[in-house]
C-alpha atoms as a PDB file:
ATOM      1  CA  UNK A   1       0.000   0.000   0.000  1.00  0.00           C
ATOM      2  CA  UNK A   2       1.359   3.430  -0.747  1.00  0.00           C
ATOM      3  CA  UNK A   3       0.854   6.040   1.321  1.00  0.00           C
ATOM      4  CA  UNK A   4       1.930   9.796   1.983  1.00  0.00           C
ATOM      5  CA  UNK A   5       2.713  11.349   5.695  1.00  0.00           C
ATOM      6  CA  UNK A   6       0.742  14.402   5.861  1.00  0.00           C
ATOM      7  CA  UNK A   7       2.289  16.269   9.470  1.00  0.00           C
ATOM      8  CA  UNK A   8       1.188  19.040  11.754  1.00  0.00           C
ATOM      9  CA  UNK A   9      -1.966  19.967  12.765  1.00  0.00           C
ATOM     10  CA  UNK A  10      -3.221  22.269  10.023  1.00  0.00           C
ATOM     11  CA  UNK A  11      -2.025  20.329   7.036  1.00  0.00           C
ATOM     12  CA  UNK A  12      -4.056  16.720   9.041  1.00  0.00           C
ATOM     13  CA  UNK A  13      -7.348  18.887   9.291  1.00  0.00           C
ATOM     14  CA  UNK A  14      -7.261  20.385   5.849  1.00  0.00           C
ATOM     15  CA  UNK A  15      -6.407  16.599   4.265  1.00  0.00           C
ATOM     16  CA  UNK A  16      -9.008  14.915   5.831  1.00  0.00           C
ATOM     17  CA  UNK A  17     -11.032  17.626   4.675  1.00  0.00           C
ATOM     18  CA  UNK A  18      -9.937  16.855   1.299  1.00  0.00           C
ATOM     19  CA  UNK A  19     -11.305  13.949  -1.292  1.00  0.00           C
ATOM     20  CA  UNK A  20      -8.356  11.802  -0.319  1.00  0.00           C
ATOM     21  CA  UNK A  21      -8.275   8.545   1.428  1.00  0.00           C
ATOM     22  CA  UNK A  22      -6.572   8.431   4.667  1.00  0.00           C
ATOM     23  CA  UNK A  23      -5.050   4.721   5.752  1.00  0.00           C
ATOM     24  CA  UNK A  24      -4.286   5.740   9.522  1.00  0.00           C
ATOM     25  CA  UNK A  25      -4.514   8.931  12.002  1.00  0.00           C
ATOM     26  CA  UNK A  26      -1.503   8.532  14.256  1.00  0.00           C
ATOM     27  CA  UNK A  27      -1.299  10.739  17.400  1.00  0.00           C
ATOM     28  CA  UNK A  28       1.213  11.715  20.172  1.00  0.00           C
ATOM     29  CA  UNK A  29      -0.179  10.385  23.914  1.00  0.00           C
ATOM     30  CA  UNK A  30      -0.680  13.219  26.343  1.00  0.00           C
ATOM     31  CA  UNK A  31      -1.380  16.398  23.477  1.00  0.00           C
ATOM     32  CA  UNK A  32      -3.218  19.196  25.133  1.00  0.00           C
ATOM     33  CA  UNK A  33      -6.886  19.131  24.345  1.00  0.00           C
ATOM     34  CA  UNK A  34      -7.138  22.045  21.419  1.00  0.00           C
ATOM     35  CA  UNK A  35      -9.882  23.116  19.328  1.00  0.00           C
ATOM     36  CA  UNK A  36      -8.451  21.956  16.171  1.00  0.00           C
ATOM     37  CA  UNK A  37      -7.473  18.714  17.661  1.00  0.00           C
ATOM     38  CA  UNK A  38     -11.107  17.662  18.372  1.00  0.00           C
ATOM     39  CA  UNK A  39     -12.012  18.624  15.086  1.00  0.00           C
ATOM     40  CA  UNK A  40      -9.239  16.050  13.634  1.00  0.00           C
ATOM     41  CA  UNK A  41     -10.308  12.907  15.250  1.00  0.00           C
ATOM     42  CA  UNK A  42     -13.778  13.822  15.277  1.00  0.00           C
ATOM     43  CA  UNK A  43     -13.356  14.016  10.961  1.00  0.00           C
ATOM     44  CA  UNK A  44     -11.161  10.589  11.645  1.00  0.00           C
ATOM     45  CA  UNK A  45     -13.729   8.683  13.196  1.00  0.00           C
ATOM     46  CA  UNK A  46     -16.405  10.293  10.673  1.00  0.00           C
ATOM     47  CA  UNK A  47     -14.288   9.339   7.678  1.00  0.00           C
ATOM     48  CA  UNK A  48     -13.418   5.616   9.250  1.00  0.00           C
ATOM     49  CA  UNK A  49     -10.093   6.251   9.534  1.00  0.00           C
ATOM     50  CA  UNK A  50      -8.094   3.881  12.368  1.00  0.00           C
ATOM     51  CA  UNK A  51      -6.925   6.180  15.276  1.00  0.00           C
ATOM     52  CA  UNK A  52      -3.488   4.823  16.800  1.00  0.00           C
ATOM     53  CA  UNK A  53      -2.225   7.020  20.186  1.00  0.00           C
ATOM     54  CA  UNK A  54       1.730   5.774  20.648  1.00  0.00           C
ATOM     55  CA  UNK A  55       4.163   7.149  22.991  1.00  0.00           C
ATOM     56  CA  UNK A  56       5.908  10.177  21.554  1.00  0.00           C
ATOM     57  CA  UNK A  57       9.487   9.144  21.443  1.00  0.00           C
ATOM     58  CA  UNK A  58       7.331   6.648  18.634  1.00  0.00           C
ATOM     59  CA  UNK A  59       5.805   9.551  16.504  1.00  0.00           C
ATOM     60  CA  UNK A  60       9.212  11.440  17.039  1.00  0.00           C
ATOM     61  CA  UNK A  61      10.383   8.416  15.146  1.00  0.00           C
ATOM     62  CA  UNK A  62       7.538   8.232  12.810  1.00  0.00           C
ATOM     63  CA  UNK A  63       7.938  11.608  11.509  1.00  0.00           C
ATOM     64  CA  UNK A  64       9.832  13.181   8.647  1.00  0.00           C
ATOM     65  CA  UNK A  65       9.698  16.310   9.902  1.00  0.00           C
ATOM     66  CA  UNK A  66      10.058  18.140  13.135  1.00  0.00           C
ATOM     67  CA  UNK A  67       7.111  20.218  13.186  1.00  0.00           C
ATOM     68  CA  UNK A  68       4.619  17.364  13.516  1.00  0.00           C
ATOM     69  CA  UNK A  69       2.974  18.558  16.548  1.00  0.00           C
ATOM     70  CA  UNK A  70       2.692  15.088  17.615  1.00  0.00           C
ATOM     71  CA  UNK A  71       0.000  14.561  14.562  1.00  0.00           C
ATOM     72  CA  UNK A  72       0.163  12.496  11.595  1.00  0.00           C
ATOM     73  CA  UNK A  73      -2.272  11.213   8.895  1.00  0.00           C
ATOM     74  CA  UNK A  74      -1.122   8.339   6.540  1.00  0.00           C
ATOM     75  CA  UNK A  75      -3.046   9.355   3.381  1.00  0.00           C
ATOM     76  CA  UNK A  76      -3.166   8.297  -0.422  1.00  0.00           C
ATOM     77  CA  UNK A  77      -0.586   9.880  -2.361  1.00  0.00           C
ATOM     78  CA  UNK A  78      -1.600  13.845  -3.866  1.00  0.00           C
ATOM     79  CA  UNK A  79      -4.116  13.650  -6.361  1.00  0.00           C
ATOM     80  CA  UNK A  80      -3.035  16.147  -9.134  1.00  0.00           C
ATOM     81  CA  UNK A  81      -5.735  17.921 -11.743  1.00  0.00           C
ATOM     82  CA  UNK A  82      -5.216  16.969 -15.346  1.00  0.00           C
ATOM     83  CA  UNK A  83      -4.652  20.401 -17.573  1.00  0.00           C
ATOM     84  CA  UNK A  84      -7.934  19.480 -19.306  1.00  0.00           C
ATOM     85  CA  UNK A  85     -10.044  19.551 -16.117  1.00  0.00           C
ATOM     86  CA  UNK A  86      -8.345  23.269 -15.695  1.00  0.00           C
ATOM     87  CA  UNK A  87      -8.956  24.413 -18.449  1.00  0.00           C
ATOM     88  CA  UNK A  88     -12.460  23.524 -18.456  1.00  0.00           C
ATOM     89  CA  UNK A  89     -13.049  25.116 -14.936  1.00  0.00           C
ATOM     90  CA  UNK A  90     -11.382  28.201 -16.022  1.00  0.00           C
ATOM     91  CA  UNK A  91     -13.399  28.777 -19.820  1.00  0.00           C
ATOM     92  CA  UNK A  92     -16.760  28.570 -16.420  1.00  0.00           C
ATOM     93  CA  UNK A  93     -15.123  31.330 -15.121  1.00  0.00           C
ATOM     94  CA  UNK A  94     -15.584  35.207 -15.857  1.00  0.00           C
ATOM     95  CA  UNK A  95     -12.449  36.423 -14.671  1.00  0.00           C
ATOM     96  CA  UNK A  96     -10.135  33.306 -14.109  1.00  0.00           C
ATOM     97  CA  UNK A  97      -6.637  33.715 -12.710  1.00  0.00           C
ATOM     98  CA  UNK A  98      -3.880  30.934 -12.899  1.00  0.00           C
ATOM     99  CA  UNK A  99      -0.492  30.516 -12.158  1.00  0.00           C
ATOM    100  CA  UNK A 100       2.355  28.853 -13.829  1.00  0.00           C
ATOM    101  CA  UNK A 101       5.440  28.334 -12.016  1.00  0.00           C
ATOM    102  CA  UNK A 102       8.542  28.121 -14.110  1.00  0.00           C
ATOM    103  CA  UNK A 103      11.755  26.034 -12.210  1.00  0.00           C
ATOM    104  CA  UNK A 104      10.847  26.551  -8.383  1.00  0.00           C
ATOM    105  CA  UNK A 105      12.174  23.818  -7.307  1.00  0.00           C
ATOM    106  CA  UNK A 106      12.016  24.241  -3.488  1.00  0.00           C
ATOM    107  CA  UNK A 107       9.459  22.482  -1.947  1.00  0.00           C
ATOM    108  CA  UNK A 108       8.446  24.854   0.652  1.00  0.00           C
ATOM    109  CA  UNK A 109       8.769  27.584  -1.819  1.00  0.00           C
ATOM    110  CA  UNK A 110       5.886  25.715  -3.731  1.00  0.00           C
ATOM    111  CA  UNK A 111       4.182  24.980  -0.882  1.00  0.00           C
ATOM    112  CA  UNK A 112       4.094  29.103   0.632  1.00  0.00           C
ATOM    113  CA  UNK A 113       3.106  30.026  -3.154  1.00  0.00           C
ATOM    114  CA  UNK A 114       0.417  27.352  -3.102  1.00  0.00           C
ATOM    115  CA  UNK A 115      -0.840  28.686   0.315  1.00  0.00           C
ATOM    116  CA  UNK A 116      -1.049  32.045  -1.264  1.00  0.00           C
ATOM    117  CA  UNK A 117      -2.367  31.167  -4.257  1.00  0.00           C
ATOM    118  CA  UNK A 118      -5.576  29.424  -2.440  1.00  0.00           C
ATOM    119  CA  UNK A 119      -5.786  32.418  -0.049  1.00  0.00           C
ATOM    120  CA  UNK A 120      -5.767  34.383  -3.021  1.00  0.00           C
ATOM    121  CA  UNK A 121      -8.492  32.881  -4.891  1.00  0.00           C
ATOM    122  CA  UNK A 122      -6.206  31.811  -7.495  1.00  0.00           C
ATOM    123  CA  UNK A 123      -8.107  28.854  -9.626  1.00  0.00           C
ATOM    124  CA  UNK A 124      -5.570  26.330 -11.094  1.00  0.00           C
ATOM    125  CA  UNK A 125      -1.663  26.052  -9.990  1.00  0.00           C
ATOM    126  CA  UNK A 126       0.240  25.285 -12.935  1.00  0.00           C
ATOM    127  CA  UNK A 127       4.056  23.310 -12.711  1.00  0.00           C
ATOM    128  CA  UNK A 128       6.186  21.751 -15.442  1.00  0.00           C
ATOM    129  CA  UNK A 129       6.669  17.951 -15.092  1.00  0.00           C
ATOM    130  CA  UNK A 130      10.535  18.629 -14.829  1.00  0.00           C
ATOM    131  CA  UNK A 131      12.607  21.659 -13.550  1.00  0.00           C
ATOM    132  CA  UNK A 132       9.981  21.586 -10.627  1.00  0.00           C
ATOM    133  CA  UNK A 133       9.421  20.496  -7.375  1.00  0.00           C
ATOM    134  CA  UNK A 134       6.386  17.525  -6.943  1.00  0.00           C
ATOM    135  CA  UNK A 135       3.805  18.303  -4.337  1.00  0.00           C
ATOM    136  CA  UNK A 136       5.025  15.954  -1.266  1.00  0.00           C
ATOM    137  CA  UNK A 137       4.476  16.085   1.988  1.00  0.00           C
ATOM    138  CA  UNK A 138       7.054  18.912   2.314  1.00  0.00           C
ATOM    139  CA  UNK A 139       5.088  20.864   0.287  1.00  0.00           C
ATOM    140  CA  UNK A 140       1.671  20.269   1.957  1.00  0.00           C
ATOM    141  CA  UNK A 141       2.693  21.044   5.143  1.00  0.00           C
ATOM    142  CA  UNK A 142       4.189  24.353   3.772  1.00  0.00           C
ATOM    143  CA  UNK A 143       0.987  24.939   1.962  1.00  0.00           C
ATOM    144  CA  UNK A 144      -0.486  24.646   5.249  1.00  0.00           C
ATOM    145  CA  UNK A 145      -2.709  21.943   3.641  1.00  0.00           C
ATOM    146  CA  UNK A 146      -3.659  24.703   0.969  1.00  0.00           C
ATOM    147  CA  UNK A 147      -2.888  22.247  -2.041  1.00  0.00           C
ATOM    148  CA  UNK A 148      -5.631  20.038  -0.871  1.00  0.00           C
ATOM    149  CA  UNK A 149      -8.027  23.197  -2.031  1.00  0.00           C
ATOM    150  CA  UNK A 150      -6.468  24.224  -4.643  1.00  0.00           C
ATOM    151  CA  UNK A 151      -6.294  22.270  -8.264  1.00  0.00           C
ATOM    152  CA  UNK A 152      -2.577  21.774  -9.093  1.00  0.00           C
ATOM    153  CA  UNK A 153      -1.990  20.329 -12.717  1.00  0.00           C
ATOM    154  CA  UNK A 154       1.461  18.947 -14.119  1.00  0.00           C
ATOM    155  CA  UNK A 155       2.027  19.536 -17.901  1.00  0.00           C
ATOM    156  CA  UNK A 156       5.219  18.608 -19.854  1.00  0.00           C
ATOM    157  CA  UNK A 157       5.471  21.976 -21.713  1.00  0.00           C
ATOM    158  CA  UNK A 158       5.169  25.716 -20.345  1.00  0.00           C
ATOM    159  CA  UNK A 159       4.969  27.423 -22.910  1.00  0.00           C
ATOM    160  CA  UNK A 160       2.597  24.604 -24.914  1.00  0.00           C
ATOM    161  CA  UNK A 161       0.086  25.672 -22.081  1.00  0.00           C
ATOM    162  CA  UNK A 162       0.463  29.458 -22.202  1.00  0.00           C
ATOM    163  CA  UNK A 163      -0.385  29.224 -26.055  1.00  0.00           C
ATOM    164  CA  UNK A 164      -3.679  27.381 -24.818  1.00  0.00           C
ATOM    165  CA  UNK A 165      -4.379  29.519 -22.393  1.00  0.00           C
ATOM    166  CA  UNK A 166      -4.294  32.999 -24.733  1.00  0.00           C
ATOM    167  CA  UNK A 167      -6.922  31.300 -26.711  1.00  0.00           C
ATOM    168  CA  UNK A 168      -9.404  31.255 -24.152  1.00  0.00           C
ATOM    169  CA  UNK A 169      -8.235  34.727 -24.076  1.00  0.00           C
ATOM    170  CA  UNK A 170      -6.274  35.198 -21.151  1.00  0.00           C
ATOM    171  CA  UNK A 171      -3.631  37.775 -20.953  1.00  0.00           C
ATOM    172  CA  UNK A 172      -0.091  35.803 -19.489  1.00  0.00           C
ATOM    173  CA  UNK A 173       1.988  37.867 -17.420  1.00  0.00           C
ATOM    174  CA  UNK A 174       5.341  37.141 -16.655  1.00  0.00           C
ATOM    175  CA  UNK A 175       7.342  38.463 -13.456  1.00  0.00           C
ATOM    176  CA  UNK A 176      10.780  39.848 -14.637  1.00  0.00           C
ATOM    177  CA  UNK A 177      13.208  42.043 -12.336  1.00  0.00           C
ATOM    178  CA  UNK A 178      14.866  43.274 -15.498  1.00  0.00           C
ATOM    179  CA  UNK A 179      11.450  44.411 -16.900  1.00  0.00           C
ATOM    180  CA  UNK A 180      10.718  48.048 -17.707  1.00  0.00           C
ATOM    181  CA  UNK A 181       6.534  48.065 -16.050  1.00  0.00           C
ATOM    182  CA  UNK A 182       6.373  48.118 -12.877  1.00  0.00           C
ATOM    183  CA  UNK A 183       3.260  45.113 -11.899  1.00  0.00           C
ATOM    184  CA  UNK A 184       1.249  48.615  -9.893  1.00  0.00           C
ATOM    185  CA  UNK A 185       1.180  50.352 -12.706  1.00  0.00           C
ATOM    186  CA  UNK A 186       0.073  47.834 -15.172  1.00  0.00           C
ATOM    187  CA  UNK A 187      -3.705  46.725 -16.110  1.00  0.00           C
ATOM    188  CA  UNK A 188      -3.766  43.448 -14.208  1.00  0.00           C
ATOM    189  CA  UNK A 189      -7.695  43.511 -14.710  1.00  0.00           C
ATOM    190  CA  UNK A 190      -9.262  40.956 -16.349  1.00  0.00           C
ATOM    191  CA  UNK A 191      -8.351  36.574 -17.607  1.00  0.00           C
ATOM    192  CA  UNK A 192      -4.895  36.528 -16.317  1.00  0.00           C
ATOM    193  CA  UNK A 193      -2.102  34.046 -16.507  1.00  0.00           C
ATOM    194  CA  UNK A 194       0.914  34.820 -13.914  1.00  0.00           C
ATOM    195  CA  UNK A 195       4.378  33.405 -14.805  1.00  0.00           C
ATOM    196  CA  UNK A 196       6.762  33.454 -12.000  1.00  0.00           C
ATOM    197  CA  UNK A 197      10.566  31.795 -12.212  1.00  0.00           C
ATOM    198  CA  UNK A 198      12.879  30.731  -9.852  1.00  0.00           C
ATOM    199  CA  UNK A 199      15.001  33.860  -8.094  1.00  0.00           C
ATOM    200  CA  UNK A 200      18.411  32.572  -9.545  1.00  0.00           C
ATOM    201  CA  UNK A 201      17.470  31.863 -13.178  1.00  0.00           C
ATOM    202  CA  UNK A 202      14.608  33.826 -13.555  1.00  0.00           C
ATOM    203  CA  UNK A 203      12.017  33.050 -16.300  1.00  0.00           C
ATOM    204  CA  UNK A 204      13.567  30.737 -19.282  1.00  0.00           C
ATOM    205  CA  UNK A 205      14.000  32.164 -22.711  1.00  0.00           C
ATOM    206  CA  UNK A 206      11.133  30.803 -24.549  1.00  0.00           C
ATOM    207  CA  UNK A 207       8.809  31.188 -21.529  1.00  0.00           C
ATOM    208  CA  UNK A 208       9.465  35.163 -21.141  1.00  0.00           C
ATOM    209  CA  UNK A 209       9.323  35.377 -24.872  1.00  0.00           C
ATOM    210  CA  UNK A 210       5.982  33.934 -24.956  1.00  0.00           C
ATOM    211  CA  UNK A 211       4.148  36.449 -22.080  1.00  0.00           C
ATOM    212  CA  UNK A 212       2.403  39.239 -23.142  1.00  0.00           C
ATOM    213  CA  UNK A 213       3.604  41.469 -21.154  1.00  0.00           C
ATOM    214  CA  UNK A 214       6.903  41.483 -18.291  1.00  0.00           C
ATOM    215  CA  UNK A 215       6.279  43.008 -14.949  1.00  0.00           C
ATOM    216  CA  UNK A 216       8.928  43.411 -12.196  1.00  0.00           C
ATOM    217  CA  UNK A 217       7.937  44.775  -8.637  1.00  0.00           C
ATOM    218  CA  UNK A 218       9.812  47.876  -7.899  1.00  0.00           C
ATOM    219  CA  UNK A 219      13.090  47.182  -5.742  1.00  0.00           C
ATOM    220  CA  UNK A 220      14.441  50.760  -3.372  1.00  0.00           C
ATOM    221  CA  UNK A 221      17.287  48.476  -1.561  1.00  0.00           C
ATOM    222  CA  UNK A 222      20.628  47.410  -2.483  1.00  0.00           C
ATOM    223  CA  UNK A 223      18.367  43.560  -3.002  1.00  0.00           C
ATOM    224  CA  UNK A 224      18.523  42.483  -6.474  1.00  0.00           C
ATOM    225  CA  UNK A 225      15.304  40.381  -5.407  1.00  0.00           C
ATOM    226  CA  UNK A 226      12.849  39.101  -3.398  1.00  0.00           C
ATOM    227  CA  UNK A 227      12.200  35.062  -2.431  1.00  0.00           C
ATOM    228  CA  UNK A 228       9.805  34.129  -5.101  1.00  0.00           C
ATOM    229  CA  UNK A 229       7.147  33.086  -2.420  1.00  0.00           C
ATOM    230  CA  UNK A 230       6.884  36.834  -1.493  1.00  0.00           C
ATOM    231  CA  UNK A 231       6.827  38.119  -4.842  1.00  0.00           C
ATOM    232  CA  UNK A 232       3.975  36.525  -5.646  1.00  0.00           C
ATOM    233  CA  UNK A 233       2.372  37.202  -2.994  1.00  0.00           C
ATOM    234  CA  UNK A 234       2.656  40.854  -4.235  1.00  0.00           C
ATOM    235  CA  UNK A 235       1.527  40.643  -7.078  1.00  0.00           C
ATOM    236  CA  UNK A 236      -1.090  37.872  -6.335  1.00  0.00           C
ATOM    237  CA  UNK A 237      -2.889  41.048  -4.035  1.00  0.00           C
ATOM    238  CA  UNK A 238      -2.286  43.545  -6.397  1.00  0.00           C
ATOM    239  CA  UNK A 239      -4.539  41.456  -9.016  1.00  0.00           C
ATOM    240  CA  UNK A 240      -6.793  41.231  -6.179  1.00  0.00           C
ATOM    241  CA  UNK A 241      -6.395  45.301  -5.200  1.00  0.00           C
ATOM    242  CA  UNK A 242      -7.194  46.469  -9.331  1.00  0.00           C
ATOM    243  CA  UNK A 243      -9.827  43.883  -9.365  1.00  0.00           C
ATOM    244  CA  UNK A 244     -11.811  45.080  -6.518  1.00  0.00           C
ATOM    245  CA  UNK A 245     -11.540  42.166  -4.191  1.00  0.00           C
ATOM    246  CA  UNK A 246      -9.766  43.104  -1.581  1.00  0.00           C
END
């Protein structure tokens, strides 16, 4: 049987939440009585998933991580979206907004950009099969449990799927810190694709040839720029800010 570790409190709840299928909730003896922790083995026992209480030095052992919080959820593995099923849920919607991600290949990077991305309203997360990281466990705890909510497709070609994505008529976007408009003082309104790249290599050739248009967020410091989790959440909000949302 394969299975994921899903760890930490947050990233259990939002999983069982999820469509997944959890094999076995696994928790630390003696955790303080918390909110959140009622509403885990309460959506355990709903879901008919086995609850196993071991000794700590035991889930200390279990764990891949150190931030389990004495709480973790043997799960099927991450269930990605096909591109097909996003593009067909964005063509439903009026003003979709996407994101393509373009060589991050640190997993908590992913996983704060995914976080942002559902918190944003963002509809489909976009990664290339290679020059990315995978959504593991690594990632969904620093999603927070976000990619459970959040469709995340896997597509063998970038640039393949920004040419699909203009004809449904969305404007792509790329971020660029050598790019002349600044992303506040550019229309952001409307279909929108956002492109970000890793901080080191940036946005490859054929995918920054193939935006529309090349935004960079405005740097004062001596910083040539920021971690590509914050950056998008800048620019993420200012979609948000033009469009009224927020």
């Amino acid at each position: 049987m394969r299975y994921e570790q899903v760890e930490g409190r947050r990233a259990v709840l939002e999983a069982l939440r999820g469509n997944r299928t959890g094999f076995e909730l696994i928790l630390a003896e003696g955790l303080r009585p918390a909110e959140v922790l009622e509403e885990i083995t309460a959506l355990a026992r709903r879901r008919k998933v086995p609850v196993t209480v071991l000794p700590r030095r035991e889930v200390d052992r279990l764990a891949v991580s150190e931030n389990h919080q004495g709480v973790i959820l043997r799960v099927e593995p991450y269930r990605y979206a096909t591109f097909r099923q996003v593009l067909r849920a964005l063509e439903e919607k009026e003003e979709p907004l996407v994101v393509l991600l373009d060589g991050i290949t640190d997993p908590r990077n992913l996983g704060s950009i995914a976080r942002t991305c559902e918190a944003g309203g963002v509809d489909a997360l976009v990664l290339p099969r290679s020059r990315s990281a995978p959504v593991t466990p690594v990632v969904f705890h620093a999603s927070a449990g976000a990619v459970e909510n959040l469709p995340v497709a896997t597509v063998p070609n970038l640039v393949s799927v920004m040419r699909e994505l203009k004809k449904l008529g969305i404007w792509v976007v790329g971020a660029d810190s050598r790019a002349r408009e600044s992303c506040f003082r550019t229309d952001l309104t409307g279909p929108l694709a956002v492109v970000l790249g890793s901080e080191g290599e940036g946005l490859h050739r054929l995918v920054r040839e193939n935006c529309d248009i090349l935004v960079k967020i405005p740097m004062l410091g001596k910083v040539g720029s920021l971690n590509v989790s914050v950056a998008a959440g800048i620019i993420l909000y200012e979609v948000l800010r033009q469009r009224g949302a927020v």
